[in-house]
C-alpha atoms as a PDB file:
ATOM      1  CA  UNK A   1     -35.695 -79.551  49.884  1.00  0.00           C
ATOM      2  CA  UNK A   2     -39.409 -78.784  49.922  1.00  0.00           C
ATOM      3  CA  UNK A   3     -40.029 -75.256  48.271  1.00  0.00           C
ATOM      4  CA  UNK A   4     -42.006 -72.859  50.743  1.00  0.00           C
ATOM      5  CA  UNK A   5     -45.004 -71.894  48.893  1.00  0.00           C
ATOM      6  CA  UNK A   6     -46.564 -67.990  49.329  1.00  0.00           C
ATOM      7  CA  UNK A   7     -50.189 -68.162  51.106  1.00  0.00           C
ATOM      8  CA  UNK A   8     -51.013 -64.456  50.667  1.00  0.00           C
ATOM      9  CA  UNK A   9     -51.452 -64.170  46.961  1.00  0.00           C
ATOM     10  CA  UNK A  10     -54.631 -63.828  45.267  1.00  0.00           C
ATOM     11  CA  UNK A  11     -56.380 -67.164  44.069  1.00  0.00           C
ATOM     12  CA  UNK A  12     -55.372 -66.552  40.435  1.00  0.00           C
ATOM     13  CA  UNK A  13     -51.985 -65.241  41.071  1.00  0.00           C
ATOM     14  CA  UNK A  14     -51.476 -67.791  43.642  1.00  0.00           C
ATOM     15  CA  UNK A  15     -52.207 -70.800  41.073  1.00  0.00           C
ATOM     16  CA  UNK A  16     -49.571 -68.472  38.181  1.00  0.00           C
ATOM     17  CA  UNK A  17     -46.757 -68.034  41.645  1.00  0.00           C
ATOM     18  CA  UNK A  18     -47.364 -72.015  41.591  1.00  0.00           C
ATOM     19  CA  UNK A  19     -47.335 -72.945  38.042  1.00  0.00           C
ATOM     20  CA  UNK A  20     -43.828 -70.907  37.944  1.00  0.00           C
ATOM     21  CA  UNK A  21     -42.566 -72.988  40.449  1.00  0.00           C
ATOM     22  CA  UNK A  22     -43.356 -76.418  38.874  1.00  0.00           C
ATOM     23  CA  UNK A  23     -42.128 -74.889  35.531  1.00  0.00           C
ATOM     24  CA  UNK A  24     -38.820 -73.498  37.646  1.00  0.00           C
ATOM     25  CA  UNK A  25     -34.946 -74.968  38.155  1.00  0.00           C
ATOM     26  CA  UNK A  26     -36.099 -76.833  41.202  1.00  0.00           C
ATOM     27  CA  UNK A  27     -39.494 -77.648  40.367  1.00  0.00           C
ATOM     28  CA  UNK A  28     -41.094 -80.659  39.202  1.00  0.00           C
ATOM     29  CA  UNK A  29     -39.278 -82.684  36.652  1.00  0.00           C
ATOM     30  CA  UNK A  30     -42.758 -83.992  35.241  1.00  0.00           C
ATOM     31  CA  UNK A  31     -43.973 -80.618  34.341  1.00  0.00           C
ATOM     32  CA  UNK A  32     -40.829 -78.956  33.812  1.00  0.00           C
ATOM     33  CA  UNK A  33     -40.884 -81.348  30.466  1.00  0.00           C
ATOM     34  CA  UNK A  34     -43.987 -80.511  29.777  1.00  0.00           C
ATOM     35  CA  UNK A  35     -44.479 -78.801  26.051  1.00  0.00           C
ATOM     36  CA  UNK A  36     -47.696 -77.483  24.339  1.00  0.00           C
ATOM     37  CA  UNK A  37     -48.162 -80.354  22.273  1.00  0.00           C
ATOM     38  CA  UNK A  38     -47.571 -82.853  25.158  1.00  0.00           C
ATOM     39  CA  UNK A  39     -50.323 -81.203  26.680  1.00  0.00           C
ATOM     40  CA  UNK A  40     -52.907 -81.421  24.342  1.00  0.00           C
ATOM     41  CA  UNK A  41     -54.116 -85.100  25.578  1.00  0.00           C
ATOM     42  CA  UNK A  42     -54.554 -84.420  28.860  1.00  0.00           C
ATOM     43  CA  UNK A  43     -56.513 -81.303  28.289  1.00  0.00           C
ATOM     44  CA  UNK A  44     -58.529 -83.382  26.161  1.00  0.00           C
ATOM     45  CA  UNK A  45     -59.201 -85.603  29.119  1.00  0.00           C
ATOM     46  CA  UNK A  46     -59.632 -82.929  31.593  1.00  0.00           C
ATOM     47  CA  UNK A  47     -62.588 -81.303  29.068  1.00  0.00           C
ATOM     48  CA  UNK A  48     -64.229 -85.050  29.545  1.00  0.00           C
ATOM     49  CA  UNK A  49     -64.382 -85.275  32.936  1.00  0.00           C
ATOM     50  CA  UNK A  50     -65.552 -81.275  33.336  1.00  0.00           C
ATOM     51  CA  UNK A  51     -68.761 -82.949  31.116  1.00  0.00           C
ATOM     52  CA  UNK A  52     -68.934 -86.103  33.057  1.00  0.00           C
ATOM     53  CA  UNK A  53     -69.024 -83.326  36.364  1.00  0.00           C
ATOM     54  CA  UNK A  54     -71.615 -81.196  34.695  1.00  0.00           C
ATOM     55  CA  UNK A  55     -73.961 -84.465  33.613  1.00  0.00           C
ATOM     56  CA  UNK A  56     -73.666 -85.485  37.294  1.00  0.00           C
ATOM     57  CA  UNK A  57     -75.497 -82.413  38.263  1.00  0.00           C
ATOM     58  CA  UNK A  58     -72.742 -82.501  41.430  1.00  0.00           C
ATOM     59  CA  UNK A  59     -71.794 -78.929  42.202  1.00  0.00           C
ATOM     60  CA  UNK A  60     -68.522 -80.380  44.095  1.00  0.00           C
ATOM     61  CA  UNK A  61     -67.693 -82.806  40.989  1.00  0.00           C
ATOM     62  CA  UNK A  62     -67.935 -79.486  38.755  1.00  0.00           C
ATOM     63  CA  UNK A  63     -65.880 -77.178  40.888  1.00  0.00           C
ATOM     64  CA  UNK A  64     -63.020 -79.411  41.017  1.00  0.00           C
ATOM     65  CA  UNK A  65     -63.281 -80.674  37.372  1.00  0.00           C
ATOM     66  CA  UNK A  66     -63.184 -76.851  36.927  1.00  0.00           C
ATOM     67  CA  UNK A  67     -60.247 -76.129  38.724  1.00  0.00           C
ATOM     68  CA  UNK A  68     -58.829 -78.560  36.533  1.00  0.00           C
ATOM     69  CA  UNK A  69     -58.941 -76.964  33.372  1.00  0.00           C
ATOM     70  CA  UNK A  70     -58.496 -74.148  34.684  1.00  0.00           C
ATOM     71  CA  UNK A  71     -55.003 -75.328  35.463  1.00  0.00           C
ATOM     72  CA  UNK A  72     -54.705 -76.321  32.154  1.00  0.00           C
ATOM     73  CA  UNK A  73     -55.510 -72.613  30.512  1.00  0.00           C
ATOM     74  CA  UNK A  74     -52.749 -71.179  33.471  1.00  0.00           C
ATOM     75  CA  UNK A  75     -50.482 -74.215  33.140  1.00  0.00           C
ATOM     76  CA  UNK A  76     -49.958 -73.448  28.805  1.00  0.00           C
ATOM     77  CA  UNK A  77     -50.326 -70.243  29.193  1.00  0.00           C
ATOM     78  CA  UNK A  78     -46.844 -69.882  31.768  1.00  0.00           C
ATOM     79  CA  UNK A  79     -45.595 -71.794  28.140  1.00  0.00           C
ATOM     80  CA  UNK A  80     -45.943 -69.382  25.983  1.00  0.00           C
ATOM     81  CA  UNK A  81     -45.054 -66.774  28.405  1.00  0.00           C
ATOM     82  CA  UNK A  82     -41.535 -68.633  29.042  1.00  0.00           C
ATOM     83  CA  UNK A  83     -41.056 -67.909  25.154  1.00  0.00           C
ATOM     84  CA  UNK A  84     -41.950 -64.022  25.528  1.00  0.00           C
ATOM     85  CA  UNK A  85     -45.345 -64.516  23.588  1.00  0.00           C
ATOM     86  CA  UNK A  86     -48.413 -64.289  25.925  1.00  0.00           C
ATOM     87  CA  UNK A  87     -49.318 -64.571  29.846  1.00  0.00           C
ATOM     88  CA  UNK A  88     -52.552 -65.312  31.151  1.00  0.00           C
ATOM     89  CA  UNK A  89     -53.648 -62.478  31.823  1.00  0.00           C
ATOM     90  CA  UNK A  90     -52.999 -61.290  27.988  1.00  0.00           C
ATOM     91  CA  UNK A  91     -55.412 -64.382  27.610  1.00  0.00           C
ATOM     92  CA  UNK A  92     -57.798 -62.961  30.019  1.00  0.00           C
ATOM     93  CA  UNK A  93     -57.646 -59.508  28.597  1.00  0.00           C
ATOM     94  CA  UNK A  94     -57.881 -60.556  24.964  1.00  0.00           C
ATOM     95  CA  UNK A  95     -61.080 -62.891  26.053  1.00  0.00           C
ATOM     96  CA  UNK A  96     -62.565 -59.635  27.808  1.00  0.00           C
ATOM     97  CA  UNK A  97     -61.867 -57.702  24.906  1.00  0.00           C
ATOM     98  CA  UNK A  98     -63.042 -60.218  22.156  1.00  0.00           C
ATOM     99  CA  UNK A  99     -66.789 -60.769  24.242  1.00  0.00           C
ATOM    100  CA  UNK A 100     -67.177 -57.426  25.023  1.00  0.00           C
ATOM    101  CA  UNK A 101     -67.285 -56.947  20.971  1.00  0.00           C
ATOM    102  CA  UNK A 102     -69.123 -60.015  20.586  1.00  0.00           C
ATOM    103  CA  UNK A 103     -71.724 -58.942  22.688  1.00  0.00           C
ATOM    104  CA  UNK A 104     -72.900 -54.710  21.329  1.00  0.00           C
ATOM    105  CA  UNK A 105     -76.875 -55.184  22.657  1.00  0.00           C
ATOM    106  CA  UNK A 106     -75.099 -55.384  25.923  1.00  0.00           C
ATOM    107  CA  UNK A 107     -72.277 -53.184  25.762  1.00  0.00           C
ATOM    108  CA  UNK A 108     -73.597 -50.897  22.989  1.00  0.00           C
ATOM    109  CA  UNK A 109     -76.072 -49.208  21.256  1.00  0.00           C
ATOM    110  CA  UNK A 110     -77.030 -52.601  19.231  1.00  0.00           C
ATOM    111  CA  UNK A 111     -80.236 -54.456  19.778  1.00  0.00           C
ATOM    112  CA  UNK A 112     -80.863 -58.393  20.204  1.00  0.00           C
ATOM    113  CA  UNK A 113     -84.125 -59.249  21.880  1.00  0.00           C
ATOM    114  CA  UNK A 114     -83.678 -62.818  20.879  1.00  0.00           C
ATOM    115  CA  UNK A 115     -81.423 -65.246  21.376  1.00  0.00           C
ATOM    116  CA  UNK A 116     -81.199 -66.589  17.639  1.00  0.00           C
ATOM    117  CA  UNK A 117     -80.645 -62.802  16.771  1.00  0.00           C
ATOM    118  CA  UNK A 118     -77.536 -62.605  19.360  1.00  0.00           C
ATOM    119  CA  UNK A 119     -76.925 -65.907  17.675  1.00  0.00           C
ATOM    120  CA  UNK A 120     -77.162 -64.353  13.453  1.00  0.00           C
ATOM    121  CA  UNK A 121     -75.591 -61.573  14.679  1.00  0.00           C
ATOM    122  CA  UNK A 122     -72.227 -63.335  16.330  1.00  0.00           C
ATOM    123  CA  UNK A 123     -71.908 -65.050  13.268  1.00  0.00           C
ATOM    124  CA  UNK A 124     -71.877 -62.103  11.099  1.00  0.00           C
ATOM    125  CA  UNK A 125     -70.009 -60.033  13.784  1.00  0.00           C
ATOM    126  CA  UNK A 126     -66.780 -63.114  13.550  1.00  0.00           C
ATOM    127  CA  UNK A 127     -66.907 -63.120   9.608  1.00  0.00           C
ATOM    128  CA  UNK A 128     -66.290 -59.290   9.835  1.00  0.00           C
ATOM    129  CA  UNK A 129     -63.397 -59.909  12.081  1.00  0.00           C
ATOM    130  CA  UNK A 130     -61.871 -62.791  10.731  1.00  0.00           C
ATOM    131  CA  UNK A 131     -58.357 -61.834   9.365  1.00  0.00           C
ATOM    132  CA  UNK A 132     -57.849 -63.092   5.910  1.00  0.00           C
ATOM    133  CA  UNK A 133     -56.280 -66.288   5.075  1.00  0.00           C
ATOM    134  CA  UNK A 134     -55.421 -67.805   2.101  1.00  0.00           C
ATOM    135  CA  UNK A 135     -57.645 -70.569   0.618  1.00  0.00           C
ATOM    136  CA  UNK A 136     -59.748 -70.622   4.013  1.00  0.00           C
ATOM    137  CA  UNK A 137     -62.632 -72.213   3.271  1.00  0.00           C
ATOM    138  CA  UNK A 138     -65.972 -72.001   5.500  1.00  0.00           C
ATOM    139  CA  UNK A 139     -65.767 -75.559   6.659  1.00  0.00           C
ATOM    140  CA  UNK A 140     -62.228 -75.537   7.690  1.00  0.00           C
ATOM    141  CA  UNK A 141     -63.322 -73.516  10.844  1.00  0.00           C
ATOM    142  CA  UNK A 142     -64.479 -76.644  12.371  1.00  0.00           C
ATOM    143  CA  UNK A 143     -61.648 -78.706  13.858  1.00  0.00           C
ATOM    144  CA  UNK A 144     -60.740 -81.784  12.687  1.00  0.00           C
ATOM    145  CA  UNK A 145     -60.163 -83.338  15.841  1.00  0.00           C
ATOM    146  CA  UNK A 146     -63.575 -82.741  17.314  1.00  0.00           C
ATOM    147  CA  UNK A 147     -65.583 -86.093  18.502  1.00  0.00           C
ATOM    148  CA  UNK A 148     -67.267 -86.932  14.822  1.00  0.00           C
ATOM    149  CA  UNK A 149     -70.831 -86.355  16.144  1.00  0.00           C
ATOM    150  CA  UNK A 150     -70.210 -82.883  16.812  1.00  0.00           C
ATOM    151  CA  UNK A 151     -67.841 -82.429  14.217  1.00  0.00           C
ATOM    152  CA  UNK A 152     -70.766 -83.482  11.896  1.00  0.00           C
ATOM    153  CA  UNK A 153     -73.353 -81.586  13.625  1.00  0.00           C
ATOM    154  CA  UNK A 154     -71.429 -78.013  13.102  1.00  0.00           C
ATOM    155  CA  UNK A 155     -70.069 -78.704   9.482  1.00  0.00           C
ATOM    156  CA  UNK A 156     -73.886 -78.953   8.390  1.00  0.00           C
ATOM    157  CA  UNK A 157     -74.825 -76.031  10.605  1.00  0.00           C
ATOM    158  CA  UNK A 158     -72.100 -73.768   8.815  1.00  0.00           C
ATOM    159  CA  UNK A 159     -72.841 -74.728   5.536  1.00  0.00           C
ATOM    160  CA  UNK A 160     -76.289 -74.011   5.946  1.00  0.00           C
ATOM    161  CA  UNK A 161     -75.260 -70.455   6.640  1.00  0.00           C
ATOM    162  CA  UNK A 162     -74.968 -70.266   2.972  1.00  0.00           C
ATOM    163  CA  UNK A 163     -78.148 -72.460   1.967  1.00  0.00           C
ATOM    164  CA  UNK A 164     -76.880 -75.667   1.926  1.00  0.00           C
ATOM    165  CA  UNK A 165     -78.396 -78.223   4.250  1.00  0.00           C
ATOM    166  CA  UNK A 166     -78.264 -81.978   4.944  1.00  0.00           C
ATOM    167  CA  UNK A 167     -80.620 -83.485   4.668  1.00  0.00           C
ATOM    168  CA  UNK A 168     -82.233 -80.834   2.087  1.00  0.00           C
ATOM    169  CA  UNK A 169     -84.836 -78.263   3.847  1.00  0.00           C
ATOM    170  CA  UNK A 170     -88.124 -79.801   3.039  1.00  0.00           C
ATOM    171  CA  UNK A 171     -86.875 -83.433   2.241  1.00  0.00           C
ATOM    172  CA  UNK A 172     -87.095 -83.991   6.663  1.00  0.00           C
ATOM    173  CA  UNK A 173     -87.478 -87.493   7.434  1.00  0.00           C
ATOM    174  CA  UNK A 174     -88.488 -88.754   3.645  1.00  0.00           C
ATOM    175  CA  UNK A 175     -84.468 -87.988   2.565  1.00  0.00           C
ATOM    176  CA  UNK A 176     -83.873 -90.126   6.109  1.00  0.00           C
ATOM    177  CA  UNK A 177     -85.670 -92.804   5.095  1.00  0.00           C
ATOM    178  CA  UNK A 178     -84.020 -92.682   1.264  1.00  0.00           C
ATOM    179  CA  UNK A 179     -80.653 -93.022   3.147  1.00  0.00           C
ATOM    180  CA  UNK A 180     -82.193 -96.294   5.547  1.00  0.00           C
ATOM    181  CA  UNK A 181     -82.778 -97.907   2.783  1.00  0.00           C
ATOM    182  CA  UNK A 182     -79.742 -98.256   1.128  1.00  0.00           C
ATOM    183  CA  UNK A 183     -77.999 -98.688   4.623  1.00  0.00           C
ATOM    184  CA  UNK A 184     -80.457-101.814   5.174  1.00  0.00           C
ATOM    185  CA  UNK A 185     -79.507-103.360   1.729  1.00  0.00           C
ATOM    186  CA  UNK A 186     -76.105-102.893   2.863  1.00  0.00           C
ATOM    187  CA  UNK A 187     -77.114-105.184   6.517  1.00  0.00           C
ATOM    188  CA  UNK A 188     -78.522-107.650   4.316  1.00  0.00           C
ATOM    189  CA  UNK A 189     -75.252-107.908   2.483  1.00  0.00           C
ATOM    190  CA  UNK A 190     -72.841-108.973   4.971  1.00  0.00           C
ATOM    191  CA  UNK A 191     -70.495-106.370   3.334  1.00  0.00           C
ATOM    192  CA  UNK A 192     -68.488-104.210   6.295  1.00  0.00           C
ATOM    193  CA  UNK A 193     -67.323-102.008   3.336  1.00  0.00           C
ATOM    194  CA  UNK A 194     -70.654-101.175   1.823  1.00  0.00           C
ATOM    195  CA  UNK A 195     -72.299-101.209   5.677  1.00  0.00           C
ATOM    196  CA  UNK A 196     -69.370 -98.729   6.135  1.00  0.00           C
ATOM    197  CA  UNK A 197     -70.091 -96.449   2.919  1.00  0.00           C
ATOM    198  CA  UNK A 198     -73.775 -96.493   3.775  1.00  0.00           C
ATOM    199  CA  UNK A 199     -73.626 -96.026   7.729  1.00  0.00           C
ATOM    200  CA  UNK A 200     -71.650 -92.518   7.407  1.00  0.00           C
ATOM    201  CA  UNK A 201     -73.929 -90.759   5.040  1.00  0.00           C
ATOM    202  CA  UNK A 202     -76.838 -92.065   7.107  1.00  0.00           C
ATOM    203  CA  UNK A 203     -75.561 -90.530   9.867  1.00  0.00           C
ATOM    204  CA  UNK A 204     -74.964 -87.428   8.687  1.00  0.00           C
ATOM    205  CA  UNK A 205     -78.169 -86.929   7.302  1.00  0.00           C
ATOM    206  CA  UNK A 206     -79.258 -87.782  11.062  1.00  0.00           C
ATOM    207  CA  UNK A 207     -77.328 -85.305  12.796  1.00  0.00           C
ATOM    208  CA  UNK A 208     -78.525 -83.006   9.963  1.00  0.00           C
ATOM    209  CA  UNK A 209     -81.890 -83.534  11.086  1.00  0.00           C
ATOM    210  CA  UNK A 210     -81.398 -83.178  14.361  1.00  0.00           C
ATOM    211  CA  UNK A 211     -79.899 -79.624  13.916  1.00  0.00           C
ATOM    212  CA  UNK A 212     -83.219 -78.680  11.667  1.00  0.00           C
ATOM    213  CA  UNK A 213     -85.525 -80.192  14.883  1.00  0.00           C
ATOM    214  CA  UNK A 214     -83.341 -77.629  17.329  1.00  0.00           C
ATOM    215  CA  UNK A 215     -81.760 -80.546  19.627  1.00  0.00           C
ATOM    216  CA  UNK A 216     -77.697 -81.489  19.853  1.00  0.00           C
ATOM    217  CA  UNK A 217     -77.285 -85.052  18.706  1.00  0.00           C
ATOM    218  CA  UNK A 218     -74.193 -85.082  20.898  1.00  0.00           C
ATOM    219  CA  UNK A 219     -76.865 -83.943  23.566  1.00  0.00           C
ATOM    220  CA  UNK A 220     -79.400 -86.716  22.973  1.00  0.00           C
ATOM    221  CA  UNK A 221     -76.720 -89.555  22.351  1.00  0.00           C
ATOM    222  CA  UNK A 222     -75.211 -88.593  25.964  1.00  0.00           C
ATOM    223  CA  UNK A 223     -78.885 -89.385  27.330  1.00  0.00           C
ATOM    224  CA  UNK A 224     -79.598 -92.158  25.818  1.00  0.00           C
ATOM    225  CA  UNK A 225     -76.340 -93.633  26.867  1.00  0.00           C
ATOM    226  CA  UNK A 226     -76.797 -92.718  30.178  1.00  0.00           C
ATOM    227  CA  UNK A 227     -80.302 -93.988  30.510  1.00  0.00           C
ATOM    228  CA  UNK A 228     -78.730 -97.821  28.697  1.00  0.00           C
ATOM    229  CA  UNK A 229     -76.096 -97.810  31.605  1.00  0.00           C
ATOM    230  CA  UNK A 230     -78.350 -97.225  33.973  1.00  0.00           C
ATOM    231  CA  UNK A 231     -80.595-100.011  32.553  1.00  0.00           C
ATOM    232  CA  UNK A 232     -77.374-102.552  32.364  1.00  0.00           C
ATOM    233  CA  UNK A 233     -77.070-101.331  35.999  1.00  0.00           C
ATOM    234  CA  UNK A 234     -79.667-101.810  37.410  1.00  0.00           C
ATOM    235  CA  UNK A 235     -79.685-106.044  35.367  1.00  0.00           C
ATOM    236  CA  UNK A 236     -76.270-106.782  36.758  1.00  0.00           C
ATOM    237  CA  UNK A 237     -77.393-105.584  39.994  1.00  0.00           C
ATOM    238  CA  UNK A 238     -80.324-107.915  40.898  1.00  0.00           C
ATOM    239  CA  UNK A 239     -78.199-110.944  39.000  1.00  0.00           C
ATOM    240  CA  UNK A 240     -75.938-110.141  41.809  1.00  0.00           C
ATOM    241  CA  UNK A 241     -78.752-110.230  44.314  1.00  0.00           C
ATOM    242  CA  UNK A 242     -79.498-113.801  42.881  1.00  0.00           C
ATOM    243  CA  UNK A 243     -75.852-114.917  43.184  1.00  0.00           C
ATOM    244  CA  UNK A 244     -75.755-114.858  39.548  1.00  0.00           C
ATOM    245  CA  UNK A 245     -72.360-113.689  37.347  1.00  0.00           C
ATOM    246  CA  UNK A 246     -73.167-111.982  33.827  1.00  0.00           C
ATOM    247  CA  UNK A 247     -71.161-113.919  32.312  1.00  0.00           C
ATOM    248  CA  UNK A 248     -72.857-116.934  32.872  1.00  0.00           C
ATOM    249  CA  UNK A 249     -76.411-115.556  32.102  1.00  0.00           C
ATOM    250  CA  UNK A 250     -78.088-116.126  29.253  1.00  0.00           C
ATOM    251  CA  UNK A 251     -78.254-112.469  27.069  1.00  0.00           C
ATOM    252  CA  UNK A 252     -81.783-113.197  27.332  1.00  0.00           C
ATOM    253  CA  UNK A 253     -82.634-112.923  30.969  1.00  0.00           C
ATOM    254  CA  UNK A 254     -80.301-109.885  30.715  1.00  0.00           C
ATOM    255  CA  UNK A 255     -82.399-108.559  28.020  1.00  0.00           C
ATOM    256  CA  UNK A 256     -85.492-109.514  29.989  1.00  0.00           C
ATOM    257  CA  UNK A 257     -84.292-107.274  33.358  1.00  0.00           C
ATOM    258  CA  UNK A 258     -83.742-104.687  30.733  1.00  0.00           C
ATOM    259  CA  UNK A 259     -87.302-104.633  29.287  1.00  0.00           C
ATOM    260  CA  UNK A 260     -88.997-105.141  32.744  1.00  0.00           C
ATOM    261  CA  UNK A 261     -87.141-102.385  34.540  1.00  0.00           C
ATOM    262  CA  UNK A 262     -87.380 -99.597  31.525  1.00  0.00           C
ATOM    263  CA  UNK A 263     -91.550-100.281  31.722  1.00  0.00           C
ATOM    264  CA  UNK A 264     -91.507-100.169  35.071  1.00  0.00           C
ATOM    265  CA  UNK A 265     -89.471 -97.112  35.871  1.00  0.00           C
ATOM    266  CA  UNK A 266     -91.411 -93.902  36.000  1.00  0.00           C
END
């Protein structure tokens, strides 16, 4: 029998009253089985399409990609409340609480007139509060399981915290070039191993650099993707205007729409 569901609540206790009821005896036997850990790939997905939502500039897209995760953060959180740990709104308190500290030019008597001063200063402000553990280490802040361009991009940006950079303050694009070197050698080889051992550093010496120029690889990569999809687009469109299939085009017309359309395009 079809559970009546309350329509008086407030939007936030409204989507907890509903949660509970999925979670309940006679709720649904999908997310009643639901655990934590079972969990973590569809949040992972869910975080995708909110950045697929805010790239498409679509306010709509954003607010329901939103909602989303939001039901995520309220669906885990009824978890741990079922074991007597948290609720969400100890998660919403503890957030309050944690950025109200985070943030002393606003809420204090500190002073911040620029944002890479906010920035120093949120660093040092989460090193003070850190709890100790035992044999933490700086880089093991940064979680493993973080796409590798990013995961790259803020292991070099904490260990320059502490001096040490990649590629070497000063060295810039020369160190780059050091590193494209060996990685062509390794091209002209044929090797996948050595291509493999030279591509990574090479990389990471890239991201490096980007974080020196002040621009997110992750950021740039995104665009550039974006614009190449938009290019391959726009190809397989007119080849359908011609009647043509791309798979029986030559890769050179294809490469020739391409080239026209990116000179062309403003």
């Amino acid at each position: 029998m079809n559970q009546p569901f309350p329509s008086n609540e407030s939007p936030f206790q409204g989507l907890r009253e509903l949660i509970a009821t999925l979670r309940g005896e006679n709720g649904c036997p999908w997310d009643r089985k639901q655990t934590p850990e079972s969990m973590r790939v569809y949040l992972v997905e869910e975080m995708y399409e909110l950045l697929d939502a805010l790239e498409s500039d679509e306010p709509s897209a954003a607010l329901e990609e939103l909602g989303d995760v939001l039901f995520h953060v309220f669906f885990l959180s009824c978890m741990f409340e079922e074991r007597g740990e948290f609720t969400a709104m100890d998660v919403a308190k503890a957030n309050t609480e944690k950025m109200i500290a985070r943030h002393p030019h606003v809420f204090g008597d500190d002073q911040a007139k620029t944002a890479e001063e906010v920035r120093a200063r949120w660093h040092q402000f989460k090193k003070n509060q850190q709890k100790p553990k035992p044999e933490k280490r700086l880089l093991d802040a940064v979680p493993k399981s973080m796409p590798a361009l990013m995961r790259a991009y803020r292991i070099i940006e904490r260990a320059s915290r502490v001096g040490v950079d990649r590629p070497p303050m000063g060295a810039g694009v020369d160190a780059l070039d050091q590193k494209w070197a060996g990685l062509r050698q390794a091209f002209d080889s044929g090797d996948k191993e050595t291509i493999s051992e030279k591509l990574g550093p090479f990389l990471l010496e890239l991201s490096g650099l980007s974080r020196q120029a002040g621009v997110h690889p992750e950021n740039c990569l995104t665009r550039a993707a974006n614009e190449f999809c938009r290019c391959f687009s726009h190809a397989e469109e007119e080849l359908k205007e011609a009647g043509k299939d791309l798979e029986d085009v030559n890769p050179e017309e294809i490469n020739r729409i391409i080239k026209k359309y990116e000179e062309e395009k403003p």
